[in-house]
PDB file of N, CA and C in Angstrom:
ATOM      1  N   UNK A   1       5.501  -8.403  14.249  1.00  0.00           N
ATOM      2  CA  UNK A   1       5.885  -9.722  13.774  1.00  0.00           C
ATOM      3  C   UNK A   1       7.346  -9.989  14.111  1.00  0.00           C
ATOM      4  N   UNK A   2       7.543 -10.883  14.061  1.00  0.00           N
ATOM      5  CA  UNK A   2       9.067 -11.793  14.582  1.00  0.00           C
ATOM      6  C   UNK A   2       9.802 -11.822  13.389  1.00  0.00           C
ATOM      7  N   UNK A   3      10.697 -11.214  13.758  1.00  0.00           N
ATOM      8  CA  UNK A   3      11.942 -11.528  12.556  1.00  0.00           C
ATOM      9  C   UNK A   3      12.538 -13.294  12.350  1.00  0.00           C
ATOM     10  N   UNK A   4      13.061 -13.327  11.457  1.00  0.00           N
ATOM     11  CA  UNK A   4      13.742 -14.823  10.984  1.00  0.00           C
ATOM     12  C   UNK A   4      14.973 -14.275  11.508  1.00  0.00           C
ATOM     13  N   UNK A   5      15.695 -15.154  12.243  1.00  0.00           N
ATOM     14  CA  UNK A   5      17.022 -15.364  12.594  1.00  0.00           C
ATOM     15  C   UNK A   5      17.462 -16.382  11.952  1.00  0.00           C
ATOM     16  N   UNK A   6      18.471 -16.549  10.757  1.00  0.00           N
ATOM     17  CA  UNK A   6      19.256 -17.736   9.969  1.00  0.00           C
ATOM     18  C   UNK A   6      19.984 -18.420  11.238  1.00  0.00           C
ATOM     19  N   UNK A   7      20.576 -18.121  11.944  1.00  0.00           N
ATOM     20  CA  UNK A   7      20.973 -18.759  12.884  1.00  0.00           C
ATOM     21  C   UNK A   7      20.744 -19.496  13.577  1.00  0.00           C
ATOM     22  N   UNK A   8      18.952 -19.629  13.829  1.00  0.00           N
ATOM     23  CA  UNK A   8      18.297 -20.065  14.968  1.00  0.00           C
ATOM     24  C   UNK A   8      17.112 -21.152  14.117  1.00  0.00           C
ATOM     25  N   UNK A   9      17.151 -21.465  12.919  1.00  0.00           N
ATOM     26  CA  UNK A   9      16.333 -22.158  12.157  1.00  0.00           C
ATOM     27  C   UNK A   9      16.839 -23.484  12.293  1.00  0.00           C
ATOM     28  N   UNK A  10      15.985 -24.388  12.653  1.00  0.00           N
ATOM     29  CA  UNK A  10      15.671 -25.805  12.776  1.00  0.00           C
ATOM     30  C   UNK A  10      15.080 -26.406  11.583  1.00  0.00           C
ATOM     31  N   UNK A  11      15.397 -27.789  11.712  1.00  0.00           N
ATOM     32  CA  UNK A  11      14.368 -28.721  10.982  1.00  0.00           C
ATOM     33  C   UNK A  11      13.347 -28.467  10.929  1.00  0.00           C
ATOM     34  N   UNK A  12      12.741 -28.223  11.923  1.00  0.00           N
ATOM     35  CA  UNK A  12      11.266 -27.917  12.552  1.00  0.00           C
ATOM     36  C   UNK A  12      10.548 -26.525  11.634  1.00  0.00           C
ATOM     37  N   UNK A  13      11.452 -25.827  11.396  1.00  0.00           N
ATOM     38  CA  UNK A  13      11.067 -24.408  10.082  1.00  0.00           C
ATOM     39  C   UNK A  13      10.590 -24.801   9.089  1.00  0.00           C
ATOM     40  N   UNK A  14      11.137 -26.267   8.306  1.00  0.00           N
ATOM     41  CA  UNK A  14      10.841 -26.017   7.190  1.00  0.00           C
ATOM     42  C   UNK A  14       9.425 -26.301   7.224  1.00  0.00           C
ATOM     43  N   UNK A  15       8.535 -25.769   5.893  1.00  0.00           N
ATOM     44  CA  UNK A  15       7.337 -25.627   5.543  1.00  0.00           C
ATOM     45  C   UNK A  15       6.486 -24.805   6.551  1.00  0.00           C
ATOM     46  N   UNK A  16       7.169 -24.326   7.191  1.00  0.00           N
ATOM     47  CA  UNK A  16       6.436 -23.027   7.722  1.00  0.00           C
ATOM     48  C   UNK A  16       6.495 -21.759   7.643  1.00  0.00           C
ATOM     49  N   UNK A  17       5.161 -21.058   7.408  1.00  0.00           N
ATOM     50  CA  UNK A  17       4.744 -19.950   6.750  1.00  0.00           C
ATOM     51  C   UNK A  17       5.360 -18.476   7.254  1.00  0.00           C
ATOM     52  N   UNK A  18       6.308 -17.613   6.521  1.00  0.00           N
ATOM     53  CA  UNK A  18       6.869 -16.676   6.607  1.00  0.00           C
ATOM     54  C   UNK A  18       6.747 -15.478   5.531  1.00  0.00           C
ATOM     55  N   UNK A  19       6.900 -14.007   6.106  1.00  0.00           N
ATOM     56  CA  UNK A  19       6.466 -12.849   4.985  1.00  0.00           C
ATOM     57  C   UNK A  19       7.902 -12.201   4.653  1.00  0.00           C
ATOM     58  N   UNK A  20       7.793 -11.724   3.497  1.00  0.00           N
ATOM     59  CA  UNK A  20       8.274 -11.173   2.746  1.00  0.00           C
ATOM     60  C   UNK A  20       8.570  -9.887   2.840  1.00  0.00           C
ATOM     61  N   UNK A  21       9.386  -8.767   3.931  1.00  0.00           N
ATOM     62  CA  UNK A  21       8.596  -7.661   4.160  1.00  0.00           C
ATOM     63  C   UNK A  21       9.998  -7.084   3.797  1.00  0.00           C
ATOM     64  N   UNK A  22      10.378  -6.694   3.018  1.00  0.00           N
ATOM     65  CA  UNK A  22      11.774  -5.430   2.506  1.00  0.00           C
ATOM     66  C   UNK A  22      11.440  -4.168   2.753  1.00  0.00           C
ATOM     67  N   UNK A  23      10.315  -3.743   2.562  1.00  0.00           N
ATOM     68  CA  UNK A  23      10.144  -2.328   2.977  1.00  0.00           C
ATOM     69  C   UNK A  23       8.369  -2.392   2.846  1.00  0.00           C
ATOM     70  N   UNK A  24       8.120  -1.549   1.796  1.00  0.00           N
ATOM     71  CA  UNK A  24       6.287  -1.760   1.527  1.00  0.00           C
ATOM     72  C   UNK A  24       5.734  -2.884   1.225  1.00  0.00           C
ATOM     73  N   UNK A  25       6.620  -4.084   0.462  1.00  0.00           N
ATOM     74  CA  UNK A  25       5.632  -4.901   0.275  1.00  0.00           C
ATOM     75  C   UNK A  25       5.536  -6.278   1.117  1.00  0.00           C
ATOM     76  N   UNK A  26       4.105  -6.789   1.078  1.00  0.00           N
ATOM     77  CA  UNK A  26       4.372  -8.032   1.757  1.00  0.00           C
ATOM     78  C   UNK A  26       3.850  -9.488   1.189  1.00  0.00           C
ATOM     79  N   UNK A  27       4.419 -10.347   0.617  1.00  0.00           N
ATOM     80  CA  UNK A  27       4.336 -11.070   0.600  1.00  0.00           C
ATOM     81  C   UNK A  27       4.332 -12.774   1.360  1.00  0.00           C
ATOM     82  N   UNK A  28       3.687 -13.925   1.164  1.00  0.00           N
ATOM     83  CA  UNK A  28       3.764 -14.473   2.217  1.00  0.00           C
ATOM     84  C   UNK A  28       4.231 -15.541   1.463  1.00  0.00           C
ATOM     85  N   UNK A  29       4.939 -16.316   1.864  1.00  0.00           N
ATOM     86  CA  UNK A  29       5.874 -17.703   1.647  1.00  0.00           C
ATOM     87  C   UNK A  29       5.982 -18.580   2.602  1.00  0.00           C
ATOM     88  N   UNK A  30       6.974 -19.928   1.483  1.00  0.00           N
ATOM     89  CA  UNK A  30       7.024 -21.334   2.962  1.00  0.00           C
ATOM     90  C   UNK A  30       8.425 -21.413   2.734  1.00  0.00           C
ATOM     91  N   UNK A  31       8.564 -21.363   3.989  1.00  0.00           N
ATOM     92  CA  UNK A  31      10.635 -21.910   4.212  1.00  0.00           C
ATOM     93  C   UNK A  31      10.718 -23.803   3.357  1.00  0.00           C
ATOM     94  N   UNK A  32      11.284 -23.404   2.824  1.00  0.00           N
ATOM     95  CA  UNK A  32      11.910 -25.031   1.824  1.00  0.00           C
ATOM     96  C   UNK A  32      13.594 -25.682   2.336  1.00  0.00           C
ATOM     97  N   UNK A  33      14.018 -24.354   2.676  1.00  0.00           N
ATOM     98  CA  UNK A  33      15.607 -24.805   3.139  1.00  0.00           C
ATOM     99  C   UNK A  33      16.250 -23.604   3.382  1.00  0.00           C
ATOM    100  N   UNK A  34      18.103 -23.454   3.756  1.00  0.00           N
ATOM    101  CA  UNK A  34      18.766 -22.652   4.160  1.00  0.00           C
ATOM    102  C   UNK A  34      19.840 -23.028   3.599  1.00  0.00           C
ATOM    103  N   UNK A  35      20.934 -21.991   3.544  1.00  0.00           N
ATOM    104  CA  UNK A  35      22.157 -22.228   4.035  1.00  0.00           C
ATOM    105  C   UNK A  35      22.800 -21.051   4.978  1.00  0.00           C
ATOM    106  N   UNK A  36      24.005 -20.612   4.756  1.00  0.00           N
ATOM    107  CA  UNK A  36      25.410 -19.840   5.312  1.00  0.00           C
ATOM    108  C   UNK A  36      24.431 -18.682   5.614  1.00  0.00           C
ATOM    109  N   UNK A  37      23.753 -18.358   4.150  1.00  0.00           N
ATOM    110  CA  UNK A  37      23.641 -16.664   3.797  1.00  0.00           C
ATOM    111  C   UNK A  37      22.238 -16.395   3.520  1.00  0.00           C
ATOM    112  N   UNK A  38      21.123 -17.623   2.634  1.00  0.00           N
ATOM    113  CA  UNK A  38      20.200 -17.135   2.260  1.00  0.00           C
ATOM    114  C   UNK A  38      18.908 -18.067   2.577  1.00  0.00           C
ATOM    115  N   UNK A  39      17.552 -17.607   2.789  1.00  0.00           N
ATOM    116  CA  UNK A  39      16.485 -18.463   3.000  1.00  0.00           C
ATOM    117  C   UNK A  39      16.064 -18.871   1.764  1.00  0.00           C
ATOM    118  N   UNK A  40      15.499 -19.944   1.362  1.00  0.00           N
ATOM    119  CA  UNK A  40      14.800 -20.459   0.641  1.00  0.00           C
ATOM    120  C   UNK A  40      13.744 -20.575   0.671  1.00  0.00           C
ATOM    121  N   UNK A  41      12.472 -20.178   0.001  1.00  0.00           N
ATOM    122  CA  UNK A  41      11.086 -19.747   0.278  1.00  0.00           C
ATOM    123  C   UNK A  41      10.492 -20.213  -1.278  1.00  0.00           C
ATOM    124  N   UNK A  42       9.305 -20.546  -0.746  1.00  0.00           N
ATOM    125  CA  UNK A  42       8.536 -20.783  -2.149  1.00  0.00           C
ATOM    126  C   UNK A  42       7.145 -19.605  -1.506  1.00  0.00           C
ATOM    127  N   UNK A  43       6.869 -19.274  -2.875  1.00  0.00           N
ATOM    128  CA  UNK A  43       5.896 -17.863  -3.044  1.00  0.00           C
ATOM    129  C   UNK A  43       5.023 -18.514  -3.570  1.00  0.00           C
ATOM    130  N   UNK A  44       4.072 -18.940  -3.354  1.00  0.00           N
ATOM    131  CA  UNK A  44       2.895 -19.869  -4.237  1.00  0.00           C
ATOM    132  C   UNK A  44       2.054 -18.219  -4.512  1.00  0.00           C
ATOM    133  N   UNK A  45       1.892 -17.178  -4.319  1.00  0.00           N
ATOM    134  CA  UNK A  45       1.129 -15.882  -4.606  1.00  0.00           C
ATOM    135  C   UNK A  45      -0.484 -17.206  -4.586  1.00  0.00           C
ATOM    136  N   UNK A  46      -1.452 -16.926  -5.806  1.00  0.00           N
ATOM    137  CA  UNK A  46      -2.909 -17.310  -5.420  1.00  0.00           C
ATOM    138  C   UNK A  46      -2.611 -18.717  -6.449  1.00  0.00           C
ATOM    139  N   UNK A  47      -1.750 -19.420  -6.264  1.00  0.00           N
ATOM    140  CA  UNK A  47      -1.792 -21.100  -6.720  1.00  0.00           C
ATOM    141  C   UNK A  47      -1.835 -21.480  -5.617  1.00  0.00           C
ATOM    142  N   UNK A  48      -2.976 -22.252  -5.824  1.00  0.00           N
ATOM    143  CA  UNK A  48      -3.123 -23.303  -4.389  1.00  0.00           C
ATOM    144  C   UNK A  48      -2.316 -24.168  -4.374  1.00  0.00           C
ATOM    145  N   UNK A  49      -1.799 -24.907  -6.108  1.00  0.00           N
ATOM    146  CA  UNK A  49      -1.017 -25.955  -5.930  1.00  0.00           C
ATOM    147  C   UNK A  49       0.208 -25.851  -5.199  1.00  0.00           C
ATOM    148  N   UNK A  50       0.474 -24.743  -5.463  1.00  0.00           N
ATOM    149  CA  UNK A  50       2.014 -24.469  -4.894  1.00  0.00           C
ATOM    150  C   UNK A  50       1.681 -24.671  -3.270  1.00  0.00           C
ATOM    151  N   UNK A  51       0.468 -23.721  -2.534  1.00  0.00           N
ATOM    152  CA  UNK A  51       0.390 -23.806  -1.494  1.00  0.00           C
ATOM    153  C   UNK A  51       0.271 -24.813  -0.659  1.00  0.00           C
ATOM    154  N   UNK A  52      -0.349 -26.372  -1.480  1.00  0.00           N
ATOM    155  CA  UNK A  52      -0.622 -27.728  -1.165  1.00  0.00           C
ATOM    156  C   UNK A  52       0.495 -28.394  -1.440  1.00  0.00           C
ATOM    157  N   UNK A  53       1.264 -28.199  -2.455  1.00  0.00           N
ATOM    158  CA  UNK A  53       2.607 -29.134  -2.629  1.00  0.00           C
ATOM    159  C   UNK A  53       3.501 -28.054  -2.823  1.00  0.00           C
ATOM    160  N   UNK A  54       3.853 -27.225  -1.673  1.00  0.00           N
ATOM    161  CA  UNK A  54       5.105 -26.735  -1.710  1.00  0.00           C
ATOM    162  C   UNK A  54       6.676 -26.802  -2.224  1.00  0.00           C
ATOM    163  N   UNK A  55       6.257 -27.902  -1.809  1.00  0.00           N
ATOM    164  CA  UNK A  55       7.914 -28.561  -1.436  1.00  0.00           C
ATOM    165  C   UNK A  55       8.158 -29.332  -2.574  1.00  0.00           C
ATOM    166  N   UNK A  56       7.488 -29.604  -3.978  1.00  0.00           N
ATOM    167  CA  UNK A  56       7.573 -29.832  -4.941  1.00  0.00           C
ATOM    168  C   UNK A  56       7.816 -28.554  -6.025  1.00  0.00           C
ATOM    169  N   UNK A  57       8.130 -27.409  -5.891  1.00  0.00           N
ATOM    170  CA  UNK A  57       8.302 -26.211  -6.550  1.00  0.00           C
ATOM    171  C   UNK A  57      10.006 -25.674  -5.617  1.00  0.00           C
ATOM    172  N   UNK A  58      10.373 -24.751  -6.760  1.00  0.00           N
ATOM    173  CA  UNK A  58      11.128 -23.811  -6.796  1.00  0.00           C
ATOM    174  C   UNK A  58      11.496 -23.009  -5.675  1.00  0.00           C
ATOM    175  N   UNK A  59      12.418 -22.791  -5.096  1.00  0.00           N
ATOM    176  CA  UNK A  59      12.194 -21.502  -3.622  1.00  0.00           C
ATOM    177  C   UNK A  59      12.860 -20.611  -4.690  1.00  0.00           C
ATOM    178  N   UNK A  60      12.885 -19.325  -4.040  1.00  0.00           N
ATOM    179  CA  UNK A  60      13.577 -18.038  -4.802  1.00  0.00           C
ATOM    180  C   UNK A  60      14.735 -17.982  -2.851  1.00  0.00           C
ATOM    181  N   UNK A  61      15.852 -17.620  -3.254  1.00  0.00           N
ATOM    182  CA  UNK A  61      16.960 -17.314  -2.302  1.00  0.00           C
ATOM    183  C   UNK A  61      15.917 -15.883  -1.646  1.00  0.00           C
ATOM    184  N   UNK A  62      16.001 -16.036  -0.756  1.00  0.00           N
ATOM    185  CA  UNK A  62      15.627 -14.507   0.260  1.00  0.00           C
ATOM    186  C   UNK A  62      16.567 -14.152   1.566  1.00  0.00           C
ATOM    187  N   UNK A  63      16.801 -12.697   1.305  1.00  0.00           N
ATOM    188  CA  UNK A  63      17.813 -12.057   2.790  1.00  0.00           C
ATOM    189  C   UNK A  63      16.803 -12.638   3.933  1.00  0.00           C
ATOM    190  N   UNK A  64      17.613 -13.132   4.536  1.00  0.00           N
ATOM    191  CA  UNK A  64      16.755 -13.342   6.040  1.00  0.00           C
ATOM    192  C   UNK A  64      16.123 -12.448   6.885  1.00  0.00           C
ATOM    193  N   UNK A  65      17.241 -11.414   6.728  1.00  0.00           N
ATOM    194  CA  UNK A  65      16.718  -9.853   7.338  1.00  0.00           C
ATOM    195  C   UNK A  65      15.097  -9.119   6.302  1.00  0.00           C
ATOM    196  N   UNK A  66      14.820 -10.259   5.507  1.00  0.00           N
ATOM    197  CA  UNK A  66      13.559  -9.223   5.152  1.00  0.00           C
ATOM    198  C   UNK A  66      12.402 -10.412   5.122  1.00  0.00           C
ATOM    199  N   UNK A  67      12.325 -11.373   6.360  1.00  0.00           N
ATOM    200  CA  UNK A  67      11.703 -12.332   6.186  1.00  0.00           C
ATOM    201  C   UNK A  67      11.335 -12.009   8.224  1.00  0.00           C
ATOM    202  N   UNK A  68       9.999 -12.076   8.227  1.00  0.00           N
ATOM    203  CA  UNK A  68       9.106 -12.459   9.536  1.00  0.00           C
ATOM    204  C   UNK A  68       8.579 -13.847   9.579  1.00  0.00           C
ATOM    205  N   UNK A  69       7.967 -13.782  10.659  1.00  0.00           N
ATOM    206  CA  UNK A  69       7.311 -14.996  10.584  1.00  0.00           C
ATOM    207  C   UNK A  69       5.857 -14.688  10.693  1.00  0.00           C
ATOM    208  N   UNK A  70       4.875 -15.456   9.712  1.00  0.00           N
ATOM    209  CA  UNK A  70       3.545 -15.328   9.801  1.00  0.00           C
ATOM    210  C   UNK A  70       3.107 -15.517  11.225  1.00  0.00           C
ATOM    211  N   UNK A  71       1.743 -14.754  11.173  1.00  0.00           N
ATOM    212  CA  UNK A  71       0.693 -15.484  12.167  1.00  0.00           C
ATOM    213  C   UNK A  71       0.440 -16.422  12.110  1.00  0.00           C
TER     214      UNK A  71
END
């Protein structure tokens, strides 16, 4: 899988689907926004709502370095 580069993120990122991978675990998330230092991701885990209206929920800040990009 493809790493997230903060550097290289576009408009075009947001609401697209990225994992969670720090070491063992993986989780899967949607890019909501950025800044300087941290990604913004919403984790809907098994709420669909979250997964259908993303962008109406919460992101949690995430290191970029522990973020891929989904299939």
């Amino acid at each position: 899988m493809k790493k997230v580069i903060l550097k290289k993120l576009t408009t075009e990122d947001i609401g697209k689907r990225v994992v969670y991978k720090p070491k063992m675990e993986n989780e899967e998330g949607i890019i909501k926004s950025w800044n300087d230092e941290w990604v913004f991701v919403v984790y809907p885990g098994n709420n669909d709502a979250k997964k259908e209206h993303w962008d109406r929920y919460t992101a949690a800040a995430t290191r970029p370095e522990d973020l891929v990009w989904a299939n």
